[in-house]
PDB file of N, CA and C in Angstrom:
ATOM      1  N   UNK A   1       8.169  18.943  -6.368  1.00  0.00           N
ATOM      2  CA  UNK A   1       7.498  18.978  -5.077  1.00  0.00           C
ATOM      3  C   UNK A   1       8.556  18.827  -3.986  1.00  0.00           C
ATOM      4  N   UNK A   2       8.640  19.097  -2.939  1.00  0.00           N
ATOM      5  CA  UNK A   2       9.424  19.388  -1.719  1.00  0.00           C
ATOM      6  C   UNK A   2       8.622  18.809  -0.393  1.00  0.00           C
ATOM      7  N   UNK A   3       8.869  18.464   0.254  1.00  0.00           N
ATOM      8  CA  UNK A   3       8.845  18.005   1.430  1.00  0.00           C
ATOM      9  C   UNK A   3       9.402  18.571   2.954  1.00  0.00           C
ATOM     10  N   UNK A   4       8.836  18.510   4.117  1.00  0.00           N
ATOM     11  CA  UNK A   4       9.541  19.221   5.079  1.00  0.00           C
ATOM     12  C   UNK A   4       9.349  18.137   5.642  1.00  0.00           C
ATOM     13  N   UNK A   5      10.654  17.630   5.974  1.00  0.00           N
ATOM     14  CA  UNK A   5      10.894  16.240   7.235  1.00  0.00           C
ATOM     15  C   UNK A   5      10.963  17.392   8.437  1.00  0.00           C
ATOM     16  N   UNK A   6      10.374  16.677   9.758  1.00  0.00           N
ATOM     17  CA  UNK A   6      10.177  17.206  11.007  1.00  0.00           C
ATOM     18  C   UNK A   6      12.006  17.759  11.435  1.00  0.00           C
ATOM     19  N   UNK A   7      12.340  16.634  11.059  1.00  0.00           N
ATOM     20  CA  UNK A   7      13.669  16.654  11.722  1.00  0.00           C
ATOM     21  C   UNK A   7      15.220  17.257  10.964  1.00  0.00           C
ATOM     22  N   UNK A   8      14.881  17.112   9.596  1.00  0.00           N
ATOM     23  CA  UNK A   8      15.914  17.128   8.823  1.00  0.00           C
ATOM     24  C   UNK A   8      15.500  18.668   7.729  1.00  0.00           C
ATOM     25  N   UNK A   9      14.538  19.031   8.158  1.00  0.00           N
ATOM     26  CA  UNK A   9      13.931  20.458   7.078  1.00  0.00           C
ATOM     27  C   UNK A   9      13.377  20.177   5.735  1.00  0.00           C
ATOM     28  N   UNK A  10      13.363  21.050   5.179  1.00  0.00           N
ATOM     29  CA  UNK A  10      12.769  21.047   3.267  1.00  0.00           C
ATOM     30  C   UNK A  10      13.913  20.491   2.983  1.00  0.00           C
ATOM     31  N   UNK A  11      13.101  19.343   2.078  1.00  0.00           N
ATOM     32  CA  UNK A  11      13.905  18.639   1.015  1.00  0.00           C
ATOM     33  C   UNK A  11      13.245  18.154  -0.146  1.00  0.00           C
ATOM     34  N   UNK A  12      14.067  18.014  -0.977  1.00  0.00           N
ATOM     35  CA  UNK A  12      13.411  17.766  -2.079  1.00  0.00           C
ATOM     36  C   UNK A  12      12.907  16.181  -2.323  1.00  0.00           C
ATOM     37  N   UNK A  13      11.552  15.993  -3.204  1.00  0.00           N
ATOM     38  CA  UNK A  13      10.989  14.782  -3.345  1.00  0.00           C
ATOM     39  C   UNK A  13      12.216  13.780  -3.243  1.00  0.00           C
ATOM     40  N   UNK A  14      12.735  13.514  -4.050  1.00  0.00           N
ATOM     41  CA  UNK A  14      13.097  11.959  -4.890  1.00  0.00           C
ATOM     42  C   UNK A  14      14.100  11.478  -3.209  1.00  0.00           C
ATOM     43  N   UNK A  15      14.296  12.521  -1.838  1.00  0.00           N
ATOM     44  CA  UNK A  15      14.285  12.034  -0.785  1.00  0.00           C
ATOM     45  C   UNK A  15      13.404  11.325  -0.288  1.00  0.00           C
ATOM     46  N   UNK A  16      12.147  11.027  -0.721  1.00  0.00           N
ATOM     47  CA  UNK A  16      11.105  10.485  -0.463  1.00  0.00           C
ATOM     48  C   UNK A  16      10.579   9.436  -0.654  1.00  0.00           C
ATOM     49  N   UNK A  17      10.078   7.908  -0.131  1.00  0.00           N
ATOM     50  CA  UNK A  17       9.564   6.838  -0.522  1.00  0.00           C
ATOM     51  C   UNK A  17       7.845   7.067   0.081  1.00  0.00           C
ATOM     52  N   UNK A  18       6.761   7.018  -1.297  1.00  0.00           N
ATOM     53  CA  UNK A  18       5.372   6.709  -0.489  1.00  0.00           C
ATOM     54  C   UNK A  18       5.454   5.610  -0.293  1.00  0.00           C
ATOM     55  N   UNK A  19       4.928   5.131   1.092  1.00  0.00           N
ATOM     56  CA  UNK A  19       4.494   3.819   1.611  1.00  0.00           C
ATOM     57  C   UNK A  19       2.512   3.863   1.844  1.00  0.00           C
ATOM     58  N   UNK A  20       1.895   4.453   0.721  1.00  0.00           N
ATOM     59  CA  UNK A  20       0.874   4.143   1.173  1.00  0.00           C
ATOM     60  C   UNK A  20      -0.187   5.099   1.889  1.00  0.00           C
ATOM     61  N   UNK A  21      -1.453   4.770   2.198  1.00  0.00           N
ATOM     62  CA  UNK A  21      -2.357   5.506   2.867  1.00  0.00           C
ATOM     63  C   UNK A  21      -2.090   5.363   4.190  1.00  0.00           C
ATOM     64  N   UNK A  22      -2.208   6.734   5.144  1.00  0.00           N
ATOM     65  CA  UNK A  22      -2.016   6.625   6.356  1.00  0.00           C
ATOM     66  C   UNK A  22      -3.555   5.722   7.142  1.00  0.00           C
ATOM     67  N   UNK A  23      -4.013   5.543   5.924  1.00  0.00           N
ATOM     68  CA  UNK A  23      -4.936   4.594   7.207  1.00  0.00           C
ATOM     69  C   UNK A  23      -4.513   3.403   7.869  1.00  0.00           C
ATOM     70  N   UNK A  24      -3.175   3.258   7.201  1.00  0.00           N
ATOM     71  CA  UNK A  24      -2.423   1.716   7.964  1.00  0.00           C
ATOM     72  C   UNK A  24      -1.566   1.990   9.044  1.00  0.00           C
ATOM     73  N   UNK A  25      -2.025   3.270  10.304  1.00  0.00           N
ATOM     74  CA  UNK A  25      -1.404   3.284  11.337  1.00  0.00           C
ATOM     75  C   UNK A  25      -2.760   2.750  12.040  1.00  0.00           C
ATOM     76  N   UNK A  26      -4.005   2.656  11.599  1.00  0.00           N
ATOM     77  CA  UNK A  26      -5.330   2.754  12.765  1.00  0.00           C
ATOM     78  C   UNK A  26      -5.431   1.065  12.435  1.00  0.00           C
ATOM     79  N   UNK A  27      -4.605   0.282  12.800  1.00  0.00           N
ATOM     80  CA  UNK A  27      -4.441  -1.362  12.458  1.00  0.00           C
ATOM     81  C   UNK A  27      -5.531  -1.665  13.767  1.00  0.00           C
ATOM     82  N   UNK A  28      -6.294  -2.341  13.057  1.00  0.00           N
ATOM     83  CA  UNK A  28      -7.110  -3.400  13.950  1.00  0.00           C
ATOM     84  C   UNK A  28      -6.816  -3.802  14.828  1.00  0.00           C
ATOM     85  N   UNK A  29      -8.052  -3.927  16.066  1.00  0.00           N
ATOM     86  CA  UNK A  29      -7.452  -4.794  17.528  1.00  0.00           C
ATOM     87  C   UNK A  29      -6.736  -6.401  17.024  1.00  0.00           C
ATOM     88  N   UNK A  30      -6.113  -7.220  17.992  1.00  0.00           N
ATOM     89  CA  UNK A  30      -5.814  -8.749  17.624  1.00  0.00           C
ATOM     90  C   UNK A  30      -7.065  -9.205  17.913  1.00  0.00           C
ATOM     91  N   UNK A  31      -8.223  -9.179  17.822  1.00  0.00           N
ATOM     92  CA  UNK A  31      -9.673  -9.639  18.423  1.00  0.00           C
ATOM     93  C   UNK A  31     -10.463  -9.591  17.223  1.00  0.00           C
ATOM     94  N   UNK A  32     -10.418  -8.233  16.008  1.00  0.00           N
ATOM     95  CA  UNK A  32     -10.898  -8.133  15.061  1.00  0.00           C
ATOM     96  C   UNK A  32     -11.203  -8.818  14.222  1.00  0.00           C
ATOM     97  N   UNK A  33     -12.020  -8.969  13.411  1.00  0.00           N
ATOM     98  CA  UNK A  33     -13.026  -9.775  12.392  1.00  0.00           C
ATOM     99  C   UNK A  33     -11.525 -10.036  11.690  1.00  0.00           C
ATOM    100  N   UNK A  34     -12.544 -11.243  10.650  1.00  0.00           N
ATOM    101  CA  UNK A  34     -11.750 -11.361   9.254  1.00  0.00           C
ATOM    102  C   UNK A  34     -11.723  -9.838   8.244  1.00  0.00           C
ATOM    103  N   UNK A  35     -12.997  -9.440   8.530  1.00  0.00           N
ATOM    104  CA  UNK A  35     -13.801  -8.248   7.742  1.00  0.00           C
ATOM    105  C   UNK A  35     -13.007  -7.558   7.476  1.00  0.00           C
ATOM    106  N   UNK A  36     -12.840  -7.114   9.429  1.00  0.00           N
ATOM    107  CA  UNK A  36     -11.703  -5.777   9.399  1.00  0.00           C
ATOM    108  C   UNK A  36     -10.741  -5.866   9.058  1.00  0.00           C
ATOM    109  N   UNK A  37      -9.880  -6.488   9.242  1.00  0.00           N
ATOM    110  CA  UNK A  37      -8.565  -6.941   8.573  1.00  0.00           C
ATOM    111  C   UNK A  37      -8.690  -6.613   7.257  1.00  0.00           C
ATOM    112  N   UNK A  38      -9.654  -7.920   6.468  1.00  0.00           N
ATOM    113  CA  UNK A  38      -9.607  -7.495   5.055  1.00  0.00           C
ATOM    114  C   UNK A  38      -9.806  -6.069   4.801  1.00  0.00           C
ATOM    115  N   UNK A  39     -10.868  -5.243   5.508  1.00  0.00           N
ATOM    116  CA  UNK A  39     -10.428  -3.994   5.359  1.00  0.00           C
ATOM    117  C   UNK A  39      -9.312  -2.966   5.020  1.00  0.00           C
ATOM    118  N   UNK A  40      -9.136  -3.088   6.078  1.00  0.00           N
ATOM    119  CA  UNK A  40      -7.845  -2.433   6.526  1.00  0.00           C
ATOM    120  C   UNK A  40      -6.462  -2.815   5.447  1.00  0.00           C
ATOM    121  N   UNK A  41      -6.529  -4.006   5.166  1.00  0.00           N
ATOM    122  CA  UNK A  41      -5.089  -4.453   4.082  1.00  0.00           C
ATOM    123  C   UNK A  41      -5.849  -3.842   2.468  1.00  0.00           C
ATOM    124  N   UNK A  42      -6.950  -4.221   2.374  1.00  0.00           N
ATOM    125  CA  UNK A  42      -7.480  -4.214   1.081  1.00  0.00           C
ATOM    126  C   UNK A  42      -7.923  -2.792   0.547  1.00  0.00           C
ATOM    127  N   UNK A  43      -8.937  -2.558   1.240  1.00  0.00           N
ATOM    128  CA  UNK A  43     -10.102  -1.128   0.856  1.00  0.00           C
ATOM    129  C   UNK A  43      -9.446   0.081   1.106  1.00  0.00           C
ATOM    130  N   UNK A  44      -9.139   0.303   0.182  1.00  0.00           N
ATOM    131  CA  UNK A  44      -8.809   1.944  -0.033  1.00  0.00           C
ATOM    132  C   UNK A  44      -9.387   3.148  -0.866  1.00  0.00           C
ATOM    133  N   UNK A  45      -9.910   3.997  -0.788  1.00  0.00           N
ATOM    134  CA  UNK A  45     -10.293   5.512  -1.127  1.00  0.00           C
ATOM    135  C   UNK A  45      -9.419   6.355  -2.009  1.00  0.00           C
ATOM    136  N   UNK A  46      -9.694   6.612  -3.021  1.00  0.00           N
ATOM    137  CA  UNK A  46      -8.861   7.619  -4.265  1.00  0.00           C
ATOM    138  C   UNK A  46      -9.538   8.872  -4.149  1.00  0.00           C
ATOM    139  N   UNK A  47      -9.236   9.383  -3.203  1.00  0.00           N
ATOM    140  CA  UNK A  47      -9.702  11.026  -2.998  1.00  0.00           C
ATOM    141  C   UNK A  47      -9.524  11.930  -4.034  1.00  0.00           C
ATOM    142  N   UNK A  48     -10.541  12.692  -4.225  1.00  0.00           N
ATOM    143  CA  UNK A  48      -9.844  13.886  -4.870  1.00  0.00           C
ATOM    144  C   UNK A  48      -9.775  14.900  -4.628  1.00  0.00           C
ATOM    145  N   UNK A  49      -8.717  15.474  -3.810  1.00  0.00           N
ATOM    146  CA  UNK A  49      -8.822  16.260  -2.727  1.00  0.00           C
ATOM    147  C   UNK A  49      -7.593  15.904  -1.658  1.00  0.00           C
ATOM    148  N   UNK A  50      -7.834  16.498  -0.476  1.00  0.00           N
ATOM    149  CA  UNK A  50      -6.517  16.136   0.779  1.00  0.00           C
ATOM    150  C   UNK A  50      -7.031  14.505   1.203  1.00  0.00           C
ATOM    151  N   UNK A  51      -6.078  14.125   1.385  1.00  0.00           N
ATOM    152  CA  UNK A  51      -5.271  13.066   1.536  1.00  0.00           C
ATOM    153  C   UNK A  51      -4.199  12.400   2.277  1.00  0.00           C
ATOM    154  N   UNK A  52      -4.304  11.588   3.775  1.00  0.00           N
ATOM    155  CA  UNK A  52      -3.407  11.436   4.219  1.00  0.00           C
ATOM    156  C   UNK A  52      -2.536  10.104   3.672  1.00  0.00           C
ATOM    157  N   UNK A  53      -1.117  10.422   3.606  1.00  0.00           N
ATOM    158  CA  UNK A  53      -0.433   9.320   3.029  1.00  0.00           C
ATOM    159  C   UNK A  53       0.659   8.918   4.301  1.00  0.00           C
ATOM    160  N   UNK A  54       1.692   8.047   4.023  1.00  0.00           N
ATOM    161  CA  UNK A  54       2.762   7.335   4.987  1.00  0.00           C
ATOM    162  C   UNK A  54       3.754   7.836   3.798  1.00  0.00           C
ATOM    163  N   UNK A  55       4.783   8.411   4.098  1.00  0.00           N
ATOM    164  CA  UNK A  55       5.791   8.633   3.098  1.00  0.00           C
ATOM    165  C   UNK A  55       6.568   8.120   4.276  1.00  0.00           C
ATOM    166  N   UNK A  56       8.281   8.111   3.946  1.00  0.00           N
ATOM    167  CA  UNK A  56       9.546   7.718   4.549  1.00  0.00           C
ATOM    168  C   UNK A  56      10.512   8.620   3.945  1.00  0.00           C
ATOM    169  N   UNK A  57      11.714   9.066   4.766  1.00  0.00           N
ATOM    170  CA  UNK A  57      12.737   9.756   4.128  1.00  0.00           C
ATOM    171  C   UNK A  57      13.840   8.961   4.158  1.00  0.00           C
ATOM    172  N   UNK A  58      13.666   8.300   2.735  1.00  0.00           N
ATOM    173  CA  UNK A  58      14.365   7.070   2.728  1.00  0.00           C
ATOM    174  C   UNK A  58      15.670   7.187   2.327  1.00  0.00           C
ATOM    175  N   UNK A  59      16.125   8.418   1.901  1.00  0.00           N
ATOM    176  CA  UNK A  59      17.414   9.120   1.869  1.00  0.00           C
ATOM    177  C   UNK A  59      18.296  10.221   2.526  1.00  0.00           C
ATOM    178  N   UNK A  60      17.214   9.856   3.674  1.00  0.00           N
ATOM    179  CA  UNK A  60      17.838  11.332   4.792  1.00  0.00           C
ATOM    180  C   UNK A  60      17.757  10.743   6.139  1.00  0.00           C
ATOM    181  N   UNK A  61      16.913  11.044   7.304  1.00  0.00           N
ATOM    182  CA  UNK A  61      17.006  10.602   8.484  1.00  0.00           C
ATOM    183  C   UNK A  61      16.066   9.075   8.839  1.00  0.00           C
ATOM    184  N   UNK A  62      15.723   8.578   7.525  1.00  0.00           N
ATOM    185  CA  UNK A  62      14.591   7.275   7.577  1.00  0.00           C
ATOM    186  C   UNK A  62      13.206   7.218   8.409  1.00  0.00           C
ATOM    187  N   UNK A  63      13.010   8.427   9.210  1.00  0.00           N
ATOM    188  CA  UNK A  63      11.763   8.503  10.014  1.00  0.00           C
ATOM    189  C   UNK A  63      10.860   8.628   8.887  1.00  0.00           C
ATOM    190  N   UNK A  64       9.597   8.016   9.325  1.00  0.00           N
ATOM    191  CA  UNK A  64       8.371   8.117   9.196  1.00  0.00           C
ATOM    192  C   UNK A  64       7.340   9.156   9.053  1.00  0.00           C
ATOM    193  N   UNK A  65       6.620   9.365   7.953  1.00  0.00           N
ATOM    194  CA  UNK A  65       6.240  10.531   7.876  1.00  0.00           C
ATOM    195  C   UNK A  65       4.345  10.620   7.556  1.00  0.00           C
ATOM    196  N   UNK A  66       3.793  11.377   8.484  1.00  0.00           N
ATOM    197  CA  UNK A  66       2.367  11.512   7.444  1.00  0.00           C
ATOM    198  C   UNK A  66       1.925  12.382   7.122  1.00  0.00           C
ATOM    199  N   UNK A  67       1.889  13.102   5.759  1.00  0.00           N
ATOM    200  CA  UNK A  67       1.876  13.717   4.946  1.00  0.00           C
ATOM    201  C   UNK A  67       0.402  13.793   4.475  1.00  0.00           C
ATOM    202  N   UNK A  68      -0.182  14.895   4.498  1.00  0.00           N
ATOM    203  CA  UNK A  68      -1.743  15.046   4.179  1.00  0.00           C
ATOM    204  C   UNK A  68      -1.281  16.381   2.718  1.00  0.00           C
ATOM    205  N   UNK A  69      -1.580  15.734   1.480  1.00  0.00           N
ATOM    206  CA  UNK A  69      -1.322  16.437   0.485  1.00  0.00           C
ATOM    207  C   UNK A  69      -2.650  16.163  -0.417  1.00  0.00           C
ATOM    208  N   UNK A  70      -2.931  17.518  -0.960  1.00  0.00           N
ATOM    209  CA  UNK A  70      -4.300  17.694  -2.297  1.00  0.00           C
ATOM    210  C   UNK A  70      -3.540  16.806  -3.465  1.00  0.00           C
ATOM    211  N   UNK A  71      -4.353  15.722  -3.733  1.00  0.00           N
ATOM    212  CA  UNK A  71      -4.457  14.914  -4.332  1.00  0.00           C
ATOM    213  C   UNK A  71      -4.646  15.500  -6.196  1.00  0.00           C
ATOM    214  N   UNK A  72      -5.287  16.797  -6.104  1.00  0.00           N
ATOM    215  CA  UNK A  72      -5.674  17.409  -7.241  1.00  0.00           C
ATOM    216  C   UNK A  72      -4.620  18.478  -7.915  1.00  0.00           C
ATOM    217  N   UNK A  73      -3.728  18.998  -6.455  1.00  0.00           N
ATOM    218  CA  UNK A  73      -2.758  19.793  -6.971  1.00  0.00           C
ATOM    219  C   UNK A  73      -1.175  19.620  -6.408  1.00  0.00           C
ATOM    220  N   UNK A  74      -1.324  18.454  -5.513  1.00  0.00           N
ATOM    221  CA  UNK A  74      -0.086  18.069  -5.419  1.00  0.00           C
ATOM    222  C   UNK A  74       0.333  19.128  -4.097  1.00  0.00           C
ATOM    223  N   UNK A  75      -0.463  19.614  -3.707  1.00  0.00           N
ATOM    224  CA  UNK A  75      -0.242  21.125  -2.331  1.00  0.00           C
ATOM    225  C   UNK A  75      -0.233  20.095  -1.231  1.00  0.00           C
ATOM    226  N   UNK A  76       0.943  20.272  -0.397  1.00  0.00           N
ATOM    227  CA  UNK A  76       1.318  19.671   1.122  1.00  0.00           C
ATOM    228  C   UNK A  76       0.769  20.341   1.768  1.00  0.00           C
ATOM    229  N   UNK A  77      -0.416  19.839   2.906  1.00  0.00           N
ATOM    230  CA  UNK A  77      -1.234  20.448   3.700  1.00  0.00           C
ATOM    231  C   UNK A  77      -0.600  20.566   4.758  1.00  0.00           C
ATOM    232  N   UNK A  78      -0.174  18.965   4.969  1.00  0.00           N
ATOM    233  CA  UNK A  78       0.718  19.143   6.446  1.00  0.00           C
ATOM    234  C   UNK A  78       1.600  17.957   6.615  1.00  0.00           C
ATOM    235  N   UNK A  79       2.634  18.446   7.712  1.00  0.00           N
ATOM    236  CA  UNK A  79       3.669  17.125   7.671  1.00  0.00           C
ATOM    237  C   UNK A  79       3.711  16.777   9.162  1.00  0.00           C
ATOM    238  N   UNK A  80       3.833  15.457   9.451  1.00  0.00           N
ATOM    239  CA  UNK A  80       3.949  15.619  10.614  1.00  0.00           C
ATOM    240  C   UNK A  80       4.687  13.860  10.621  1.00  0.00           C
ATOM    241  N   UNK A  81       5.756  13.648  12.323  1.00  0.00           N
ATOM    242  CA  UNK A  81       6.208  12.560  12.223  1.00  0.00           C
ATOM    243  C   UNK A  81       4.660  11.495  12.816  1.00  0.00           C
ATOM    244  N   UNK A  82       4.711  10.325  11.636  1.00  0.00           N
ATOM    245  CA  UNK A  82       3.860   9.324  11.665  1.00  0.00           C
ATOM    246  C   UNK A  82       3.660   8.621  13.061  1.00  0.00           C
ATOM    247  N   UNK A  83       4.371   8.339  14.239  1.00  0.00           N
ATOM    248  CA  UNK A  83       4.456   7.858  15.528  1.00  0.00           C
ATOM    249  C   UNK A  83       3.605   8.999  16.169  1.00  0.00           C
ATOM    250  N   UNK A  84       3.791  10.283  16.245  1.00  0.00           N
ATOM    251  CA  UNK A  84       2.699  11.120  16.651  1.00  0.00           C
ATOM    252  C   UNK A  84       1.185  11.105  16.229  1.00  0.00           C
ATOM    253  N   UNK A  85       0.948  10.425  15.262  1.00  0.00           N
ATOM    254  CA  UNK A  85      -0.268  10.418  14.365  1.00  0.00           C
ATOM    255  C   UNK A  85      -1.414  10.038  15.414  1.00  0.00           C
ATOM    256  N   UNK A  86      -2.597  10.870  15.753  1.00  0.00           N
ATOM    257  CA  UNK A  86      -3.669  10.573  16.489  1.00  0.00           C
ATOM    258  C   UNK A  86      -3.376  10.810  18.139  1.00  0.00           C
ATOM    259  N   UNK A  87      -1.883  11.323  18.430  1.00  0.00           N
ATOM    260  CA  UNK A  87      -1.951  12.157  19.789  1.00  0.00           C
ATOM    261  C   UNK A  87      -3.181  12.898  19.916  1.00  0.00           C
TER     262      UNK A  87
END
């Protein structure tokens, strides 16, 4: 599998660290429940299907990445840098 960092082009995986579901950029207000919180750290979704994740290019330019890839075939839908996420 291959990867396209925004900044640095196609590269190949093992440049790559997953950090996870991108639902841990939409972090709770400081006002938020216990609930949400526990949410948000705990409850996660095993799609089968597209999928947004947090990867890192932890061997190339270290930016942040969120990566929406089919869960069923491993197909990169889209890449985009993670700080832009929800412009």
């Amino acid at each position: 599998m291959r990867l396209t960092c925004p900044l640095c082009g196609e590269r190949d995986l093992r440049e790559f660290a997953y950090r996870g579901s991108a639902k841990l950029l939409a972090r709770p207000a400081g006002d938020a429940s216990a609930a949400a919180f526990h949410d948000y750290l705990n409850v996660r979704v095993n799609p089968a299907g597209p999928n947004a994740e947090l990867w890192q290019h932890a061997w190339g330019c270290r930016v942040w990445l969120r990566v929406v890839r089919d869960t069923r075939t491993h197909l990169v839908l889209d890449v985009g840098l993670a700080r832009d996420a929800g412009r």
